[in-house]
Protein backbone atom coordinates (compact mmCIF):
# COMPACT_ATOMS: atom_id res chain seq x y z
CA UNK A 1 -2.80 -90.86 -17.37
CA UNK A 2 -2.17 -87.59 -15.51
CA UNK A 3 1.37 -86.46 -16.26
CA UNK A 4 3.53 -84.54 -13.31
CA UNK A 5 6.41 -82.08 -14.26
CA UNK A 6 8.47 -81.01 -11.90
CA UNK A 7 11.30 -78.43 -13.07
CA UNK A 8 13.58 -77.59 -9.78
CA UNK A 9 16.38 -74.73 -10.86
CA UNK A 10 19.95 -75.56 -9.44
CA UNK A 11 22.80 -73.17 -7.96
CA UNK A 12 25.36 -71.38 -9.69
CA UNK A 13 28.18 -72.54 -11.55
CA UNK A 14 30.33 -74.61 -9.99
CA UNK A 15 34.22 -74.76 -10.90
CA UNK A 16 36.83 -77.36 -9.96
CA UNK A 17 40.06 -78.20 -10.22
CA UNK A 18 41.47 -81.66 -10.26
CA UNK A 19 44.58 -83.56 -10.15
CA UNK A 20 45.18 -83.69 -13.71
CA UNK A 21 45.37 -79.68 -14.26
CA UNK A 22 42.34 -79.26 -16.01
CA UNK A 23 39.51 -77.39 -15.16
CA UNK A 24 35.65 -77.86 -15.47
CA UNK A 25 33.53 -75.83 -14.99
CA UNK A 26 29.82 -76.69 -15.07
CA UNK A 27 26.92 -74.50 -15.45
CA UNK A 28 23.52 -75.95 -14.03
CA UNK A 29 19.77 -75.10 -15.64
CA UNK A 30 17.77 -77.34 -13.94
CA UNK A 31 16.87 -80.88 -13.28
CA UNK A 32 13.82 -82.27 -14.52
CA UNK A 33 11.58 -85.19 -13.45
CA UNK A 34 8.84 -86.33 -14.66
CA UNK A 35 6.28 -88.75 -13.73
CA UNK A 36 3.26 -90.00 -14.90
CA UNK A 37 0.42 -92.36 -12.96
CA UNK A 38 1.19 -95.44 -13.58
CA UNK A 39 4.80 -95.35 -11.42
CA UNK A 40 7.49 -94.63 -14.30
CA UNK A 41 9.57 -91.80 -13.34
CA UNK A 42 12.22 -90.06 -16.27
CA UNK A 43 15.08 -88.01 -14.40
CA UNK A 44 17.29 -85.85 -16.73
CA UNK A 45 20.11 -83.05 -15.69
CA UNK A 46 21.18 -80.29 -17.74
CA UNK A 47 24.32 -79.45 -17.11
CA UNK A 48 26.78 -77.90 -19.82
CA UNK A 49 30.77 -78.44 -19.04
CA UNK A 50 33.57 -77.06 -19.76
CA UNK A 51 36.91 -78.14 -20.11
CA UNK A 52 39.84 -75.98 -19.67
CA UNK A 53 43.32 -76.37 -20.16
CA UNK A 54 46.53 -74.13 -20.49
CA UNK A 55 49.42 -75.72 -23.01
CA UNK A 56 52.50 -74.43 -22.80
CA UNK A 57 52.95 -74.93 -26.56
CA UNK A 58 51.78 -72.29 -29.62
CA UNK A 59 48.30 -72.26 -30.58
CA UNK A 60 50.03 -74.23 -33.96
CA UNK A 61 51.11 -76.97 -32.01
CA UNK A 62 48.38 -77.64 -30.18
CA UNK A 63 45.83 -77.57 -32.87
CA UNK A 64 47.22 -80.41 -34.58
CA UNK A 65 47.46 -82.17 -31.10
CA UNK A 66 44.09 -81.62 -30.81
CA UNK A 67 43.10 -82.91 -34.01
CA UNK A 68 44.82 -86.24 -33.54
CA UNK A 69 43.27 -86.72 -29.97
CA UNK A 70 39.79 -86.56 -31.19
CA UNK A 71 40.91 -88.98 -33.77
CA UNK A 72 42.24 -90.94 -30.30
CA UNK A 73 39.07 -90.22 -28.77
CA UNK A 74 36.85 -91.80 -31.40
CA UNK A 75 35.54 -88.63 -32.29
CA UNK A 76 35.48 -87.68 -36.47
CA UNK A 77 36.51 -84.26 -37.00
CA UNK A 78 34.32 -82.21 -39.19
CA UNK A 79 34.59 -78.59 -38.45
CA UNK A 80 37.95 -76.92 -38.74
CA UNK A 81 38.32 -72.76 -38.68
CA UNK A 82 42.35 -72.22 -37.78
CA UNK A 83 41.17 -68.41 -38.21
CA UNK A 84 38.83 -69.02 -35.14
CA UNK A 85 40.14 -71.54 -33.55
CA UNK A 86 37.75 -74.11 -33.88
CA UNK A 87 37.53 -77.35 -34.06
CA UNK A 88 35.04 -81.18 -33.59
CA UNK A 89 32.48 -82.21 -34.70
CA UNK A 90 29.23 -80.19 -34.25
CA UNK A 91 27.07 -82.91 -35.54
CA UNK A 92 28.92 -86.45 -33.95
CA UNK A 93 26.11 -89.66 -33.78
CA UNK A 94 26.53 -91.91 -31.32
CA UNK A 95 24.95 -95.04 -30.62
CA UNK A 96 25.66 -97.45 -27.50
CA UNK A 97 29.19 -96.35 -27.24
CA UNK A 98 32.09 -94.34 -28.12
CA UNK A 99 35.36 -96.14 -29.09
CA UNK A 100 34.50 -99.01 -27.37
CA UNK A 101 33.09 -97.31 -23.94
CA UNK A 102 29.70 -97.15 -23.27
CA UNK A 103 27.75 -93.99 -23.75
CA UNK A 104 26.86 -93.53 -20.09
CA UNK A 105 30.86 -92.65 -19.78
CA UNK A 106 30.18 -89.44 -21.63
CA UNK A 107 26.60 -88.43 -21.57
CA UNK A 108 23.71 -88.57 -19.02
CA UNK A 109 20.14 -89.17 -20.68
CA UNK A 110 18.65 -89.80 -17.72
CA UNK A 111 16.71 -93.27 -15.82
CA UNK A 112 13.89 -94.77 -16.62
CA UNK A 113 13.09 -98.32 -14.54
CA UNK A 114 12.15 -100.23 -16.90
CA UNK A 115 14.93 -98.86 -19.76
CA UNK A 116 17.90 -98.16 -17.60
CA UNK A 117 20.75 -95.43 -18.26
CA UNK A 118 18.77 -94.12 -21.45
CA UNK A 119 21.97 -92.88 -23.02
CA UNK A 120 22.90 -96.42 -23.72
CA UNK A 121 19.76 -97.16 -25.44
CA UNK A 122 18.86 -93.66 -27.47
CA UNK A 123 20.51 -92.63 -30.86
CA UNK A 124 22.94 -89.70 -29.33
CA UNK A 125 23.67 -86.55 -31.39
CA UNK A 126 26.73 -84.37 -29.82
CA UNK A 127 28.58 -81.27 -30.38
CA UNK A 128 31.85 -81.78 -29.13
CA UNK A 129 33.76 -78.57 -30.01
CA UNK A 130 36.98 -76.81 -28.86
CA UNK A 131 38.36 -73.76 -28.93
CA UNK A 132 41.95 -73.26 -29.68
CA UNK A 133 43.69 -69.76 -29.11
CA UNK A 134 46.86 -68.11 -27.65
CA UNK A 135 46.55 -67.21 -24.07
CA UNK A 136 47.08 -64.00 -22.72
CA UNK A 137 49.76 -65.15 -19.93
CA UNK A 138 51.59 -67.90 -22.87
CA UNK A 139 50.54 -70.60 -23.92
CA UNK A 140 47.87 -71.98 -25.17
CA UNK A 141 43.95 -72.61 -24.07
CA UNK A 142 41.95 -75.52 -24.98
CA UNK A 143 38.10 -75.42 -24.50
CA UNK A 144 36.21 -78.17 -24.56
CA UNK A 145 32.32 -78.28 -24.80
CA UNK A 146 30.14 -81.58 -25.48
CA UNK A 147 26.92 -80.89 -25.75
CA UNK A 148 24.36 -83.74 -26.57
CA UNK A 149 20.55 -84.77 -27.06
CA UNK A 150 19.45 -88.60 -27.33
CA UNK A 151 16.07 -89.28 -29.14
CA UNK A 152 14.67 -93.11 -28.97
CA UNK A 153 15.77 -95.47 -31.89
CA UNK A 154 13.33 -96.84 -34.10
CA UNK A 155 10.26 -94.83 -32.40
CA UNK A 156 9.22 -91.44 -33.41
CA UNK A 157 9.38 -89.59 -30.49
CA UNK A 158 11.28 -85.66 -29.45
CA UNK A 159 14.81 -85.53 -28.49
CA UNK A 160 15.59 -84.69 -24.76
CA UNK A 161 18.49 -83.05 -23.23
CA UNK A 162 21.60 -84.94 -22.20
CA UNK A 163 24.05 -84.07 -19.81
CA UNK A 164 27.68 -84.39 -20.35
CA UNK A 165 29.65 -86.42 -17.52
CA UNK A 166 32.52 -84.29 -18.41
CA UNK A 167 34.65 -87.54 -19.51
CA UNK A 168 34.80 -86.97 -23.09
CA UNK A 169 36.11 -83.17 -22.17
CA UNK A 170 38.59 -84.47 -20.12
CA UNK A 171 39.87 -87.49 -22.28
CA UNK A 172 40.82 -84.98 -24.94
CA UNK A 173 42.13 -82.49 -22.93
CA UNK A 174 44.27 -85.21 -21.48
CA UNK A 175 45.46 -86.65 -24.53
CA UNK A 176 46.51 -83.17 -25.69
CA UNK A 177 48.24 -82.75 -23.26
CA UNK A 178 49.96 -86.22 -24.11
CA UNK A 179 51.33 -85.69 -28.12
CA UNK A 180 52.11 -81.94 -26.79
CA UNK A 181 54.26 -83.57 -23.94
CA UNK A 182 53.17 -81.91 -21.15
C-alpha cells in the first residue's frame, strides 16, 4: 500500500473581528492530507486560535466570571494561578460531545469517507486555557486558547492534531462577557 503525504504550508495569520466584539486570531501551520492506494483520503488543519476580549471590569471580577463560564461551558476547571492569570483545564477529555453539542462544534479532526467528521468518533484531549490580566488601556483581557489532539478509541494507534473551530473560545468569551454584564 504506497502511502502519499502531502504537507502544503498556509499564509500568515489571519485576524478578525466580528459582531460580538471579540477577536480571533488564527495562526495557520499547514494542512495535511494524506492518502494511501486503496482511495481513503485523511484531511487535517492545524490551526491554533485565539480568543480575545477586553472587559471593562478588574482582572478580580472577571476571573471569577471566567471560572463560572467554563463551568457553563461544560468545561472542569483544573488549573488556577490568580498570580499568573491562568486558568482551564490543560488536560480536558472529551468524547462525542461537549455539554450536549457535538465535538465537531469545537474541534476539527479531520474526514475520513468511510468514518466521517473524526472528532466525533476519536477520544479528544484539549487544553482550553485563558489568560486573565489587567489591560494596559483599563480593563481587563481574556485569552482564550483550545488546543486539542484526538487519538482512535479502543485501537492503539498515535494521536493527530485537531483544529479548533474557534466555538469553544468564543462561547466563553461570550458568557464572560454575560455574568460581567457587558
Amino acid at each position: 500500500m504506497r502511502l502519499v503525504l502531502v504537507l502544503v504550508l498556509v499564509g500568515c495569520a489571519s485576524g478578525s473581528s466580528g459582531s460580538s466584539g471579540t477577536e480571533t486570531t488564527a495562526k495557520p501551520r499547514e494542512r495535511v492530507a494524506m492518502s494511501s492506494g486503496g482511495g481513503g483520503v485523511l484531511r487535517t488543519t492545524n490551526e491554533d486560535l485565539i480568543a480575545r476580549i477586553t472587559v471593562p471590569a478588574p482582572p478580580d471580577r472577571v476571573w471569577d466570571a471566567a471560572i463560572a463560564a467554563y463551568g457553563d461551558a461544560g468545561v472542569p476547571v483544573k488549573t488556577m494561578d490568580r498570580k499568573a492569570g491562568l486558568l482551564g483545564n490543560g488536560e480536558f477529555i472529551a468524547v462525542r460531545q461537549i455539554n450536549g453539542k457535538p465535538l465537531t462544534t469545537f474541534i476539527d479532526c479531520g474526514t475520513d469517507p468511510a468514518r466521517g467528521q473524526l472528532a466525533n468518533s476519536y477520544r479528544i484531549t484539549m487544553s482550553v486555557l485563558s489568560t486573565v490580566l489587567p489591560d494596559p488601556s483599563g480593563g481587563t483581557r481574556l485569552e482564550t486558547r483550545v488546543i486539542a489532539e484526538g487519538k482512535q478509541r479502543n485501537v492503539s494507534s498515535n494521536s493527530i492534531h485537531c483544529a479548533s473551530t474557534g466555538k469553544l473560545e468564543e462561547q466563553i468569551a461570550q458568557l464572560v462577557k454575560q455574568r460581567i454584564g457587558g
